[in-house]
N, C-alpha and C. Protein backbone atom coordinates (compact mmCIF):
# COMPACT_ATOMS: atom_id res chain seq x y z
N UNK A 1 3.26 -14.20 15.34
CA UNK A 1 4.53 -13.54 15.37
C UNK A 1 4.33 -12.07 15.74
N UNK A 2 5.21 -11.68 16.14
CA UNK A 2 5.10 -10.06 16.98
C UNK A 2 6.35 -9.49 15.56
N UNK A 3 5.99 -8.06 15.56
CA UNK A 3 6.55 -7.12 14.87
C UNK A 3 8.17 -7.48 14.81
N UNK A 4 8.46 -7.28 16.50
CA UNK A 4 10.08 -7.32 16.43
C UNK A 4 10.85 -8.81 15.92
N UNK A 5 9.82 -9.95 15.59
CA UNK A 5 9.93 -11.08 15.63
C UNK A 5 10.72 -11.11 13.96
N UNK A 6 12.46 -11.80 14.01
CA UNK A 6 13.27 -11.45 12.69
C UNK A 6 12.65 -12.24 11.64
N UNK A 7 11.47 -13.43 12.24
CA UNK A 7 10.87 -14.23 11.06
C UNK A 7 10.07 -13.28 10.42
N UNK A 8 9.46 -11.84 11.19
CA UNK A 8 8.89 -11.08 10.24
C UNK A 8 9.29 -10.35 8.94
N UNK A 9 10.61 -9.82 9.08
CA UNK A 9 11.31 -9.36 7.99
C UNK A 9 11.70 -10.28 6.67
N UNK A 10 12.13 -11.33 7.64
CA UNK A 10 12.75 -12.84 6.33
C UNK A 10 11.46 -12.77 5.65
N UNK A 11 10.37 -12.92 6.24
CA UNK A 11 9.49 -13.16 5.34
C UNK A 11 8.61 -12.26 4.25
N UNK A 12 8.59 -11.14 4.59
CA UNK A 12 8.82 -9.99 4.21
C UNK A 12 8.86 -9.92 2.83
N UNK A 13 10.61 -9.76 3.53
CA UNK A 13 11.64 -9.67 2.38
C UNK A 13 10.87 -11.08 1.02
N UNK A 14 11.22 -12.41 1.51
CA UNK A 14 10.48 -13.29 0.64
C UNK A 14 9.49 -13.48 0.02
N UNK A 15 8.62 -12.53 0.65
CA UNK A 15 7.35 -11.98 -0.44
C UNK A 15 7.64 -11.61 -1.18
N UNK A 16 8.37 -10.03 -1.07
CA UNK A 16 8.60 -9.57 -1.97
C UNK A 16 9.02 -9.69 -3.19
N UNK A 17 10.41 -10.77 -3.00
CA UNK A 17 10.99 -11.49 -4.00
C UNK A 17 10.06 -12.47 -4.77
N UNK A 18 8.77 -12.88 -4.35
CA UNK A 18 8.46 -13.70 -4.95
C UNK A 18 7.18 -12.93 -5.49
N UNK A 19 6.83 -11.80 -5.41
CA UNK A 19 6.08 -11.25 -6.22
C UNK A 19 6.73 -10.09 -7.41
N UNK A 20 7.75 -9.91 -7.15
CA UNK A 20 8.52 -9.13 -8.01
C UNK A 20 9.23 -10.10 -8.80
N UNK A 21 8.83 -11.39 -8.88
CA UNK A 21 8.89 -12.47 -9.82
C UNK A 21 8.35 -12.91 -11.06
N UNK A 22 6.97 -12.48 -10.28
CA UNK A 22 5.70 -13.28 -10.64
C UNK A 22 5.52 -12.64 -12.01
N UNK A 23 5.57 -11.57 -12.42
CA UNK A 23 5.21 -10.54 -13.17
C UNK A 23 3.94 -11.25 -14.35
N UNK A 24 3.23 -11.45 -13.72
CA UNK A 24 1.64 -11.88 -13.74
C UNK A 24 0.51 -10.85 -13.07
N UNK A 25 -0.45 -10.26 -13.43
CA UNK A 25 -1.12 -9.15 -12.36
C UNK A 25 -2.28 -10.21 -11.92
N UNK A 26 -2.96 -11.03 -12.73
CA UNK A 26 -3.99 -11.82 -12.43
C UNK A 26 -3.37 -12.92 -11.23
N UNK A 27 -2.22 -13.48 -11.51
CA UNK A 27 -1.77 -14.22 -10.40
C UNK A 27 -1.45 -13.91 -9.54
N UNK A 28 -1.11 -12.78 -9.34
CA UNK A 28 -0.83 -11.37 -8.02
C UNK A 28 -2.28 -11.62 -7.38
N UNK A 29 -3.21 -10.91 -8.11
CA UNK A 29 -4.36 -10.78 -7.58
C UNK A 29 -4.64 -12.01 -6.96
N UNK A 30 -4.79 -13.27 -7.39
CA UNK A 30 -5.43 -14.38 -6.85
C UNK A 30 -4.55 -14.45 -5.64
N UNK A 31 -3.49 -14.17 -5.50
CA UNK A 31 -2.76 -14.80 -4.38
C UNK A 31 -3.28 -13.81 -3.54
N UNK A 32 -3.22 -12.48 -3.56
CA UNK A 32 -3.77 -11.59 -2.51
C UNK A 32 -4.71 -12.22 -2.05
N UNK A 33 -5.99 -12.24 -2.88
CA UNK A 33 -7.28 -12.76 -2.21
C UNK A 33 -7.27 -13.76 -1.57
N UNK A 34 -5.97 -15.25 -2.14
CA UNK A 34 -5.96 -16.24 -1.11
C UNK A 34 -5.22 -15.74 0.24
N UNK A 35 -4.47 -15.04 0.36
CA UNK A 35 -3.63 -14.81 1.54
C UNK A 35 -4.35 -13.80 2.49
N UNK A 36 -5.25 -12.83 2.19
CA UNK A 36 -5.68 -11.92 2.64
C UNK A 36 -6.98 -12.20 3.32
N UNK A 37 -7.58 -11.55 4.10
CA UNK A 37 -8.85 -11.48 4.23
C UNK A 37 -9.49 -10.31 3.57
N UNK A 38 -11.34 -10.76 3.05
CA UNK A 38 -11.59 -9.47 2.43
C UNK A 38 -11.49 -8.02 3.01
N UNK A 39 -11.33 -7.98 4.50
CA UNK A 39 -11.34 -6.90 4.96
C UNK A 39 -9.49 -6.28 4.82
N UNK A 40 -8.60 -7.15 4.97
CA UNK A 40 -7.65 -7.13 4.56
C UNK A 40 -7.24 -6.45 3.03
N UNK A 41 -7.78 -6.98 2.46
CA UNK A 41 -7.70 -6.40 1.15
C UNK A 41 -8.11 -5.27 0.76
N UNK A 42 -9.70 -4.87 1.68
CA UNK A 42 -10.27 -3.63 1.32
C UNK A 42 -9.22 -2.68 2.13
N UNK A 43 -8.30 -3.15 3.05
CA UNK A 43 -7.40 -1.83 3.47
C UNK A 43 -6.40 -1.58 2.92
N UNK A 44 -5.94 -2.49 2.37
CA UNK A 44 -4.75 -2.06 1.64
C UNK A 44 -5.48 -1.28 -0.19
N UNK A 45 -6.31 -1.42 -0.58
CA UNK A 45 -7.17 -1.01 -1.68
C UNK A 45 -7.31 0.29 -1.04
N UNK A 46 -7.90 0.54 0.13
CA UNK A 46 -8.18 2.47 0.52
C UNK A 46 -6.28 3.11 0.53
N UNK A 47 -5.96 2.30 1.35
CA UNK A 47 -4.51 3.21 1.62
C UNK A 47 -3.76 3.14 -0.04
N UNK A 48 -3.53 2.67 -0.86
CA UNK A 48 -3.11 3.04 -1.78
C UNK A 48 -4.23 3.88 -3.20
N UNK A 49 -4.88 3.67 -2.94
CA UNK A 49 -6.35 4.72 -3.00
C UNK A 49 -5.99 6.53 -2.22
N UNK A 50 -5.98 6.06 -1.20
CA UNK A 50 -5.73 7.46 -0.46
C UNK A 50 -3.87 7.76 -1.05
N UNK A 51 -3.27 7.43 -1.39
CA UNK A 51 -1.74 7.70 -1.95
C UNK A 51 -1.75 8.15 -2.94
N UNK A 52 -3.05 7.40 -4.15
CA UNK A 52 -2.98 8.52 -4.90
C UNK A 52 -3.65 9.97 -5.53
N UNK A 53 -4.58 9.51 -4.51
CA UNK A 53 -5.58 10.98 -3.73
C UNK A 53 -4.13 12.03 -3.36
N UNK A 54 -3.41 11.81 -2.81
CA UNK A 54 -2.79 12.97 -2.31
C UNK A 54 -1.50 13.19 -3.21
N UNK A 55 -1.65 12.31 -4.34
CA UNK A 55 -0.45 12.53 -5.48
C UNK A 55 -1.19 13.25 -6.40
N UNK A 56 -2.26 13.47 -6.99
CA UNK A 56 -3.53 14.65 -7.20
C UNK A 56 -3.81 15.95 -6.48
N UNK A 57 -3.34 15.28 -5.10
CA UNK A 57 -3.00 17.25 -4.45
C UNK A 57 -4.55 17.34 -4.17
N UNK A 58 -4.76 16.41 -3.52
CA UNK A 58 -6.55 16.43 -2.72
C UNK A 58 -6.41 16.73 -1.51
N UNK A 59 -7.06 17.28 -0.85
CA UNK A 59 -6.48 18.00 0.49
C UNK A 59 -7.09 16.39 1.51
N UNK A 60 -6.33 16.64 2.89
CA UNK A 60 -6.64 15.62 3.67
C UNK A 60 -7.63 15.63 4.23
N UNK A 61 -8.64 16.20 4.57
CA UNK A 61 -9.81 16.52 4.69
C UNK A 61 -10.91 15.80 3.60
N UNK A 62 -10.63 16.25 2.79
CA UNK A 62 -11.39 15.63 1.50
C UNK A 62 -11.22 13.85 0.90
N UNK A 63 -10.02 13.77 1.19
CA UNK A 63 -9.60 12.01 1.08
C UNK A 63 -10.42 11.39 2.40
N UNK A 64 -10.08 12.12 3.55
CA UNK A 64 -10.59 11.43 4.47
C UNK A 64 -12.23 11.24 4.71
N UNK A 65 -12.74 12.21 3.98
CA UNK A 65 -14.42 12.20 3.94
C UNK A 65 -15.19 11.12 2.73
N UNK A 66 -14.22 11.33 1.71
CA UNK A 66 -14.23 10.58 1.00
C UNK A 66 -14.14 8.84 1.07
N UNK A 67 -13.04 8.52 1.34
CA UNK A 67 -12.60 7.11 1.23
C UNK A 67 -12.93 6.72 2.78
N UNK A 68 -12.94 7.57 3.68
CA UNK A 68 -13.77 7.02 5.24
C UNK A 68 -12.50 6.65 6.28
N UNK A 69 -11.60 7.25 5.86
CA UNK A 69 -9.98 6.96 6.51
C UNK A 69 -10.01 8.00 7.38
N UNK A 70 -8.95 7.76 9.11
CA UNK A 70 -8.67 8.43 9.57
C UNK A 70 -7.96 9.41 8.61
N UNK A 71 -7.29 10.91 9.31
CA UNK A 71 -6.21 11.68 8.85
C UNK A 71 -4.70 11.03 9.35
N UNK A 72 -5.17 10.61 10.34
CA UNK A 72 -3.84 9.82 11.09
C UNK A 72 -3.18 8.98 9.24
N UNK A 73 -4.29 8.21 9.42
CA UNK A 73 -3.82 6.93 7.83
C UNK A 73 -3.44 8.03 6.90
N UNK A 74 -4.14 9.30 6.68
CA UNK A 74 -3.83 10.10 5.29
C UNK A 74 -2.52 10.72 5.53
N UNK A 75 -2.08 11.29 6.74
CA UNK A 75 -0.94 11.89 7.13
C UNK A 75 0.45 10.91 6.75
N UNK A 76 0.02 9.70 7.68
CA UNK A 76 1.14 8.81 7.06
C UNK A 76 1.67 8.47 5.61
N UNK A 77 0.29 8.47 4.78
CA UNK A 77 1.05 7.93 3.58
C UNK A 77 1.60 9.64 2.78
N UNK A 78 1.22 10.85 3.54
CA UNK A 78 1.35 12.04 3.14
C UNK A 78 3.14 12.01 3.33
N UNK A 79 3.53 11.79 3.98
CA UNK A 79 4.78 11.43 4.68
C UNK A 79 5.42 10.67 4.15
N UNK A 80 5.07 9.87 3.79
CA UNK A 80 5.89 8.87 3.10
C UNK A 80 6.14 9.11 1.54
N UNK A 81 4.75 10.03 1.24
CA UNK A 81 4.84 10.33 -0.46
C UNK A 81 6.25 11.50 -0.57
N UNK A 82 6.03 12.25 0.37
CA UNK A 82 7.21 13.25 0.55
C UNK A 82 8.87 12.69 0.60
N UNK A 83 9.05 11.63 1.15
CA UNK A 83 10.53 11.06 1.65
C UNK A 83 11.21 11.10 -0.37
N UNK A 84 12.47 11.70 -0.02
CA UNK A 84 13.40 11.39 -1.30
C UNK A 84 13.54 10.32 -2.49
N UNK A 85 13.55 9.15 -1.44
CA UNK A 85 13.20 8.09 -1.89
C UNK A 85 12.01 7.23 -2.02
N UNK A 86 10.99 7.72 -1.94
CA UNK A 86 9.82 7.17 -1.60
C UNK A 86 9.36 6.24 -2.90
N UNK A 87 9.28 4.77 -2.09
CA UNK A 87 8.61 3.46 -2.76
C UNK A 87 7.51 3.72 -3.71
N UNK A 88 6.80 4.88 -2.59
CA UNK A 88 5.11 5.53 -3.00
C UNK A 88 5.40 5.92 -4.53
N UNK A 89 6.12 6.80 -5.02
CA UNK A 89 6.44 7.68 -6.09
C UNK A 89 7.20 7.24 -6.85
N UNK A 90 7.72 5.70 -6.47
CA UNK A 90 8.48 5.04 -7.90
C UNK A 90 6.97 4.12 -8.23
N UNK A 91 6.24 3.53 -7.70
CA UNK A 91 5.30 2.76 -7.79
C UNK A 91 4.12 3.67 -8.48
N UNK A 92 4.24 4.55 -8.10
CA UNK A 92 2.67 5.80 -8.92
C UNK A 92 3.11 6.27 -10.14
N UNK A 93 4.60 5.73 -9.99
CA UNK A 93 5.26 6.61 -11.80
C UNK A 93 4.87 5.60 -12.67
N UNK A 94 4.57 4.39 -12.41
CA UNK A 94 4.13 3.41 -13.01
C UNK A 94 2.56 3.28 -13.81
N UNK A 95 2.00 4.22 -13.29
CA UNK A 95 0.68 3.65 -13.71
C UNK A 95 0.38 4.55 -15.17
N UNK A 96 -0.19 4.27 -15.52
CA UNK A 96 -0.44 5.07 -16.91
C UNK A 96 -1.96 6.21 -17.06
């Protein structure tokens, strides 16, 4: 399926719903690992890694030497931590 493809969103969306279900973390996890590849997994593990590197106020330079990420990847989620509404900053208010 290609990006613009609307089965991408339906499905998406249906993840979502079905992990904001689950409210299990161990069964979360297993499903990642079945659905994912390990390299898959190790990217989404740096980029929310690097999100909360820069919710610590680590400069982008330093995340990026660190965790081995472009600045391009650090800029983006820098951007996104900033937006009003940002997913990033209801999800990081969460952790303890």
């Amino acid at each position: 399926m290609k990006l613009d493809d609307p089965r991408v969103q339906k499905n998406i969306v249906e993840l979502a719903q079905v992990l904001a279900k689950a409210q299990d973390a161990e069964l979360i996890m297993s499903f990642l690992k079945e659905l994912l590849t390990p390299s898959e997994i190790a990217d989404v593990a740096v980029r929310w890694a690097l999100v909360k590197e820069l919710k610590d106020k680590r400069t982008h330079r330093e995340i990026a030497k660190d965790l081995g990420v472009s600045l391009c990847k650090i800029t983006r989620g820098s951007r996104e931590l900033k937006k009003p509404d940002s997913a990033f900053q209801k999800f990081l208010s969460t952790l303890s």
